[in-house]
C-alpha atoms as a PDB file:
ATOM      1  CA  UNK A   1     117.499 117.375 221.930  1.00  0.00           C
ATOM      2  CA  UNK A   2     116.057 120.800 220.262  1.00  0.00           C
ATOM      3  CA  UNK A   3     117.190 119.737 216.886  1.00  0.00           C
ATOM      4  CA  UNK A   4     115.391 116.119 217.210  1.00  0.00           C
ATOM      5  CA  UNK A   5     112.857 118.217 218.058  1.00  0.00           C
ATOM      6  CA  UNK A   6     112.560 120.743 215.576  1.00  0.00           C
ATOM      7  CA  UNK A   7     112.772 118.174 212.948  1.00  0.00           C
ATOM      8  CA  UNK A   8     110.099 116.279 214.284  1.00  0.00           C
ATOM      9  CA  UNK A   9     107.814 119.068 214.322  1.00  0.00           C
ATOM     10  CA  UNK A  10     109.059 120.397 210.913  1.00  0.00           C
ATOM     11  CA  UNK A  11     108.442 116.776 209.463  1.00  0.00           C
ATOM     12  CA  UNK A  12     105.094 116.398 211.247  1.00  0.00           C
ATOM     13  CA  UNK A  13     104.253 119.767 209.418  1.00  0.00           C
ATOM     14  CA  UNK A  14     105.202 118.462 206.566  1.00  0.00           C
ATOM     15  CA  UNK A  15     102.890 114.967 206.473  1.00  0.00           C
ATOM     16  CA  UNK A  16     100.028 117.166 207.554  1.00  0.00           C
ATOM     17  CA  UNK A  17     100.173 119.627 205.026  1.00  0.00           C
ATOM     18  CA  UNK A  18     100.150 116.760 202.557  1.00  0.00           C
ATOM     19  CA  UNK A  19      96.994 115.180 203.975  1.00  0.00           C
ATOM     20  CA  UNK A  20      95.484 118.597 203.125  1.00  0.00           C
ATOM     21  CA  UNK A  21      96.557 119.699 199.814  1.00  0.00           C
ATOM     22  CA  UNK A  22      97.080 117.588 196.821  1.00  0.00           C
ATOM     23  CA  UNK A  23      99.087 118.359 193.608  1.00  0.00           C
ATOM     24  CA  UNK A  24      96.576 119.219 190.641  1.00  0.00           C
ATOM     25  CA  UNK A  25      96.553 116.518 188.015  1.00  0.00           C
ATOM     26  CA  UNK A  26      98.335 116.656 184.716  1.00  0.00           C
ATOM     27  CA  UNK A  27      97.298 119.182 182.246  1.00  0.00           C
ATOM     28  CA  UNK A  28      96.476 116.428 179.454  1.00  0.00           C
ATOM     29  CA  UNK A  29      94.087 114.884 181.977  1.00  0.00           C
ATOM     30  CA  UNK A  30      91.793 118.193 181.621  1.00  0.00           C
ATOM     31  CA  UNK A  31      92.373 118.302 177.935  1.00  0.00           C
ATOM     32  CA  UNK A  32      90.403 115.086 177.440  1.00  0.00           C
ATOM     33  CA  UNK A  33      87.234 117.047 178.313  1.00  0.00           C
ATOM     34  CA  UNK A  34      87.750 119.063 175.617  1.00  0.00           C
ATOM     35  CA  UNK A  35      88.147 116.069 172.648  1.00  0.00           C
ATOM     36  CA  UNK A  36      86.384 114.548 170.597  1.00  0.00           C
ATOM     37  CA  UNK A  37      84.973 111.122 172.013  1.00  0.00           C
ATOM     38  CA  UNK A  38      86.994 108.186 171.454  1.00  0.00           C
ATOM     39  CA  UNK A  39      85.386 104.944 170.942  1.00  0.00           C
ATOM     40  CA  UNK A  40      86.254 102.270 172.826  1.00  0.00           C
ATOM     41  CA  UNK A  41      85.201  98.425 173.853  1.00  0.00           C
ATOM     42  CA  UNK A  42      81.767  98.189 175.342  1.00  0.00           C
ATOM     43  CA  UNK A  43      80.568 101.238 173.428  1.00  0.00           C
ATOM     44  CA  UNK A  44      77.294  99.851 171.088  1.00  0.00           C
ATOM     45  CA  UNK A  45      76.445 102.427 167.969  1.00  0.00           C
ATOM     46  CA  UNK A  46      73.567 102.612 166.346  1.00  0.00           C
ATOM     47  CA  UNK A  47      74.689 102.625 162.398  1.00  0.00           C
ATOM     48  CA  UNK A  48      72.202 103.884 159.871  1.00  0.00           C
ATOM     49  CA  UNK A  49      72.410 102.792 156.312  1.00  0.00           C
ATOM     50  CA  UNK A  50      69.142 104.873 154.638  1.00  0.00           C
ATOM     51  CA  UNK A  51      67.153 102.988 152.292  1.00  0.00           C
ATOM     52  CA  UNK A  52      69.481  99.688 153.754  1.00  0.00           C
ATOM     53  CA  UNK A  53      66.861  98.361 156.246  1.00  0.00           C
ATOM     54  CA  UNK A  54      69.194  94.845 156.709  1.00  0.00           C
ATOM     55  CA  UNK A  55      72.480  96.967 157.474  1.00  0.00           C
ATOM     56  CA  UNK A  56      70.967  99.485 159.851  1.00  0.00           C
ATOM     57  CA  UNK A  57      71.362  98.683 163.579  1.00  0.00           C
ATOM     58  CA  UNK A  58      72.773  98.793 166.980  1.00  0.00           C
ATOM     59  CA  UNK A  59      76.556  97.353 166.792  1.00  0.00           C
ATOM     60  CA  UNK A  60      78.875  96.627 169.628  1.00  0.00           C
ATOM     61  CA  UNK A  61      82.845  97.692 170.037  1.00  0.00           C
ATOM     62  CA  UNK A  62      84.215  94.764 170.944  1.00  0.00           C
ATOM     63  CA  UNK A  63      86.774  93.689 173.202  1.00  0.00           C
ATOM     64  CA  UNK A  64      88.893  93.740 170.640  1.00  0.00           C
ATOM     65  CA  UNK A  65      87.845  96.925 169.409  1.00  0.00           C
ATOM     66  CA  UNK A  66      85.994  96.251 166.698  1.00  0.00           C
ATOM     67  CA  UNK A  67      82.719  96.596 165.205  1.00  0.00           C
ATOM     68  CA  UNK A  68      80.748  93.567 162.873  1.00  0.00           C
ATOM     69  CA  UNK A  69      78.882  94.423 160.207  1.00  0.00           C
ATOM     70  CA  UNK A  70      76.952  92.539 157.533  1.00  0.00           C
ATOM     71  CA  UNK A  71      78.379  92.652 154.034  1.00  0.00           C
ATOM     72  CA  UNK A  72      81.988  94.420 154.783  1.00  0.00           C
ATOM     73  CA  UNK A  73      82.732  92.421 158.617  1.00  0.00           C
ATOM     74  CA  UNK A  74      85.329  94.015 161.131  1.00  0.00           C
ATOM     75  CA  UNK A  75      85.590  97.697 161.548  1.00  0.00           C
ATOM     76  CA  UNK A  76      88.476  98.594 163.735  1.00  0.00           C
ATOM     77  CA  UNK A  77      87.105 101.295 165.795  1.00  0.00           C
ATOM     78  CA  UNK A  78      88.887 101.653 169.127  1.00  0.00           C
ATOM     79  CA  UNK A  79      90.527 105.270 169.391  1.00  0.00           C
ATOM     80  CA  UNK A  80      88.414 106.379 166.572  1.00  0.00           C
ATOM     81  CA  UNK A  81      85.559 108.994 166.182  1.00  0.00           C
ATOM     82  CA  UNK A  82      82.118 108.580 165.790  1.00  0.00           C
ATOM     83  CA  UNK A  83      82.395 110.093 162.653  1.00  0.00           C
ATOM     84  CA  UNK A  84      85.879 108.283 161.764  1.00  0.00           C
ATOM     85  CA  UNK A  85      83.927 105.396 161.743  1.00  0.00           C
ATOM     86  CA  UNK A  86      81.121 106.523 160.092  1.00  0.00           C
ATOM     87  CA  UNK A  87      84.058 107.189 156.826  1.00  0.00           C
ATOM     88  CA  UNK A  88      84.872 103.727 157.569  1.00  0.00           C
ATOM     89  CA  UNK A  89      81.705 102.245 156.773  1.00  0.00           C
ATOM     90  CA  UNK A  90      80.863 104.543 153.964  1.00  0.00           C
ATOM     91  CA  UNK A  91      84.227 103.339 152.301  1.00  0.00           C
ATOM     92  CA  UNK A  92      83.752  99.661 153.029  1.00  0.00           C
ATOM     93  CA  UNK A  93      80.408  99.916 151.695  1.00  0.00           C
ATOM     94  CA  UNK A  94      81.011 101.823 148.892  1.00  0.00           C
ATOM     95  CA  UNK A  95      84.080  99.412 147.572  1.00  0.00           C
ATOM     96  CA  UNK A  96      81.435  96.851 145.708  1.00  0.00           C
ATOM     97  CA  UNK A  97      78.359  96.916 147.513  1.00  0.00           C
ATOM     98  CA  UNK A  98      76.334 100.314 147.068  1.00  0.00           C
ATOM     99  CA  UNK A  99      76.868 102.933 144.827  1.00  0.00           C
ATOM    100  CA  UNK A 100      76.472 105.971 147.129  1.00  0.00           C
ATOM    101  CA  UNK A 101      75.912 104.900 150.914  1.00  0.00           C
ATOM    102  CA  UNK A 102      74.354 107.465 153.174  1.00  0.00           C
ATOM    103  CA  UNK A 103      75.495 106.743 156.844  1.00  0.00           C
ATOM    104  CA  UNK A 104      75.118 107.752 160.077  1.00  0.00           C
ATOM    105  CA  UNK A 105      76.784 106.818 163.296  1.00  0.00           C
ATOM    106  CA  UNK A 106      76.026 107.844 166.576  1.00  0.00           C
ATOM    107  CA  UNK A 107      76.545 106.823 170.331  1.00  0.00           C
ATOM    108  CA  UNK A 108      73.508 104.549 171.333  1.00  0.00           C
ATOM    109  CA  UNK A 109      75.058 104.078 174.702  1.00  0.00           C
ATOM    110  CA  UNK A 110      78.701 104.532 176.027  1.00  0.00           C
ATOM    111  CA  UNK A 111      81.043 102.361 177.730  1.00  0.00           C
ATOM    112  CA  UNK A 112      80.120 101.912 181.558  1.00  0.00           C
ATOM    113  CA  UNK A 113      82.455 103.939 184.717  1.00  0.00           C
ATOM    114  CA  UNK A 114      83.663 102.416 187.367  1.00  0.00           C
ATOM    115  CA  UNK A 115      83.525 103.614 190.942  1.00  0.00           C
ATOM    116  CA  UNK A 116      85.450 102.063 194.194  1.00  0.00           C
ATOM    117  CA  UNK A 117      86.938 102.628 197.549  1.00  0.00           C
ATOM    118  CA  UNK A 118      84.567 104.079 200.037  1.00  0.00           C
ATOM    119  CA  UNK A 119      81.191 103.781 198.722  1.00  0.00           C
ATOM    120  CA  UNK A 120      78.452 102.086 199.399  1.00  0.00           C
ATOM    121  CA  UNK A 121      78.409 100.183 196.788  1.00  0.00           C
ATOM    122  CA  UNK A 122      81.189 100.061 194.310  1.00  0.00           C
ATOM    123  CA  UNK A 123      80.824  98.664 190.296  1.00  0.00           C
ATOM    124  CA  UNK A 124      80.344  99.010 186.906  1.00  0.00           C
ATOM    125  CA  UNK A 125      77.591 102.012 185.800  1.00  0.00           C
ATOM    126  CA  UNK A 126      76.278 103.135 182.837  1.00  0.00           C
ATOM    127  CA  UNK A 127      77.285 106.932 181.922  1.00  0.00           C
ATOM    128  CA  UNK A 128      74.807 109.188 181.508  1.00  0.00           C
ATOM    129  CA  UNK A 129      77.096 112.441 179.171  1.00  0.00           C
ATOM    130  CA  UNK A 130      77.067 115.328 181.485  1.00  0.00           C
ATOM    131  CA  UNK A 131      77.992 112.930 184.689  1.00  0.00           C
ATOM    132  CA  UNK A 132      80.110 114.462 187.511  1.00  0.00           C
ATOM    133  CA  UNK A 133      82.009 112.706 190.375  1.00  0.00           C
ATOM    134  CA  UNK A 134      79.397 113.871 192.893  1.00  0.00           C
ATOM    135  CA  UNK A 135      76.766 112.364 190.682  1.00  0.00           C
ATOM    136  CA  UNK A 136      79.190 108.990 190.398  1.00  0.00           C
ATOM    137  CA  UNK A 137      78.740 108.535 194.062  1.00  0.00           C
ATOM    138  CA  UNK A 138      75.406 108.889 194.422  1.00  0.00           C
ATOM    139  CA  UNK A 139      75.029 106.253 192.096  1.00  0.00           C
ATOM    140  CA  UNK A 140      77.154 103.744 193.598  1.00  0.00           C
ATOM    141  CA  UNK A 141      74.930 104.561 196.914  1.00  0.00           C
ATOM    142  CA  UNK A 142      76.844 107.467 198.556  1.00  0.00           C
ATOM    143  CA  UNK A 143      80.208 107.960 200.404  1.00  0.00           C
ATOM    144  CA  UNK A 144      80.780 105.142 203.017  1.00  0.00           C
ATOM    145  CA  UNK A 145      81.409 106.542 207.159  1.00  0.00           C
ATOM    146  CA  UNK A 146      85.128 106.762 206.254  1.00  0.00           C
ATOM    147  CA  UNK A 147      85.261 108.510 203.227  1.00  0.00           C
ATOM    148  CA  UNK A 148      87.134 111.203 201.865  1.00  0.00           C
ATOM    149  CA  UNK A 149      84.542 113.615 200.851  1.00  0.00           C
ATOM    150  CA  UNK A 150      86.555 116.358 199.569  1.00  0.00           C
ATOM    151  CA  UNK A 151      88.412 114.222 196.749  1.00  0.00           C
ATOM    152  CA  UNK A 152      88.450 111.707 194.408  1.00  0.00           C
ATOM    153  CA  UNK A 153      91.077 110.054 191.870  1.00  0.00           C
ATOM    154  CA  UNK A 154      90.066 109.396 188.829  1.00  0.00           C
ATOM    155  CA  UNK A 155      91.549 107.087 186.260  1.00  0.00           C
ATOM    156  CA  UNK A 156      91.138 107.557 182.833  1.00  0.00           C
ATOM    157  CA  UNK A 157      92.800 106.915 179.234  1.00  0.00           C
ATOM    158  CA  UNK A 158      94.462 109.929 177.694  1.00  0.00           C
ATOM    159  CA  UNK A 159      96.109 109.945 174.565  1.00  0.00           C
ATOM    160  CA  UNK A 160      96.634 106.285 174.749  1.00  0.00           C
ATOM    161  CA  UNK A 161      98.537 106.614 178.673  1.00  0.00           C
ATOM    162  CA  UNK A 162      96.714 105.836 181.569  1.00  0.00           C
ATOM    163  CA  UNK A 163      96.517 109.182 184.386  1.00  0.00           C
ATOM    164  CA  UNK A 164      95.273 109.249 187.520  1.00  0.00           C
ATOM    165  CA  UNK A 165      94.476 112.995 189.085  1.00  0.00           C
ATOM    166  CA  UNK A 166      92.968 113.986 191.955  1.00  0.00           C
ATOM    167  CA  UNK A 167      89.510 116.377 191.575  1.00  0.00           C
ATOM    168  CA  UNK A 168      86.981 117.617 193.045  1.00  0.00           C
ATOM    169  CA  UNK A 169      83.128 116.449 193.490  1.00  0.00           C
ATOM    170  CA  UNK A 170      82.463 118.570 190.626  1.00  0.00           C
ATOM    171  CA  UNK A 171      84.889 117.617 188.140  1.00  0.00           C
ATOM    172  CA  UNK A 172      83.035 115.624 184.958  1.00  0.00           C
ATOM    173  CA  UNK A 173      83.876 111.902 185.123  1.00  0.00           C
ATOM    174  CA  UNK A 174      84.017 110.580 181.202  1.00  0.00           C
ATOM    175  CA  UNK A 175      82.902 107.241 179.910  1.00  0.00           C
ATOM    176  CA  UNK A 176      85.747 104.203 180.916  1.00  0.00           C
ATOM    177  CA  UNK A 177      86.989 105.976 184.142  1.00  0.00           C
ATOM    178  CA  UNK A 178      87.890 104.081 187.201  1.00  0.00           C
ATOM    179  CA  UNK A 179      86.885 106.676 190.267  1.00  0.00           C
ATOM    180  CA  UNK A 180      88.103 105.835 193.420  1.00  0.00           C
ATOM    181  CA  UNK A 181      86.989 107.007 196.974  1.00  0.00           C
ATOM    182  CA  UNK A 182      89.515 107.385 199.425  1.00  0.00           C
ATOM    183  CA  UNK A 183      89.963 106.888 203.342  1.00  0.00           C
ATOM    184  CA  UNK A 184      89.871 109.600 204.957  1.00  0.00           C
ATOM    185  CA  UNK A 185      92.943 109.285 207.840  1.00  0.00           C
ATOM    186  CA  UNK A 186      90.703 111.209 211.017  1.00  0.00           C
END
């Protein structure tokens, strides 16, 4: 009868502590933060070709992941830099349609985030750079009456692999992640 006992309090100990503590996510999951962004489908650019009024403009990353421009068509661009792309174009334009293309590429607006769980009102948002999870939430209309308010998981695309970690309210949240607000269990 003690040893039924002890294990149920030793095992009761055990489920608790996990409620309270979570293991830190993977290291390559903070290592994102610190990389160059990768583009991605939704993403829309804004190319500039100087003195090429017709070529310069806002382009989409398809679903695909691929951009469409006039004169040279697809540009793959999914896992690739701003400024990987902006080689891309150069080269494209450069094999038989200018001479000596000046382009620029930058981020007109990045891919959206996704929050769900216990919000008030889980989606699709737009990311603002310099977003954190705590921010994320108050987007999506605030934590709901049952949510964990300590944590989050976040979802995100690292090196090609999909991680999830658990952070805090502070952590950044990146463009394409999935954050999702627990239930709390008291």
């Amino acid at each position: 009868m003690r040893v039924a006992r002890a294990a149920s309090v030793a095992l009761t100990a055990c489920l608790l502590a996990g409620c309270v503590t979570s293991a830190p996510p993977p290291p390559a999951f903070h290592a994102a933060l610190n990389q160059d962004y990768r583009l991605d489908a939704g993403d829309r650019l804004r190319i500039t070709v100087f003195e090429q009024e017709s070529l310069t403009s806002i382009y989409a990353v398809d679903k695909a992941g691929y951009l469409s421009l006039p004169l040279i068509g697809s540009v793959p661009a999914r896992g690739k830099t701003p400024d990987e792309v902006r080689a891309a174009v150069t080269a494209a334009l450069r094999n038989g349609f200018l001479r000596d293309p000046d382009v620029s590429v930058q981020v007109e607006q990045y891919r959206p985030f996704f929050v769900m769980g216990e919000v008030t009102t889980g989606g699709q948002y737009s990311y603002v750079p310099g977003m954190t999870v705590q921010n994320a939430v108050a987007i999506a209309g605030g934590f709901s009456a049952r949510a964990e308010k300590r944590t989050v998981d976040i979802t995100r695309q690292v090196n090609g692999k999909v991680i999830t970690g658990r952070v805090l309210l502070s952590d950044p949240v990146l463009p394409g992640d999935t954050i999702t607000i627990r239930e709390r269990l008291f």
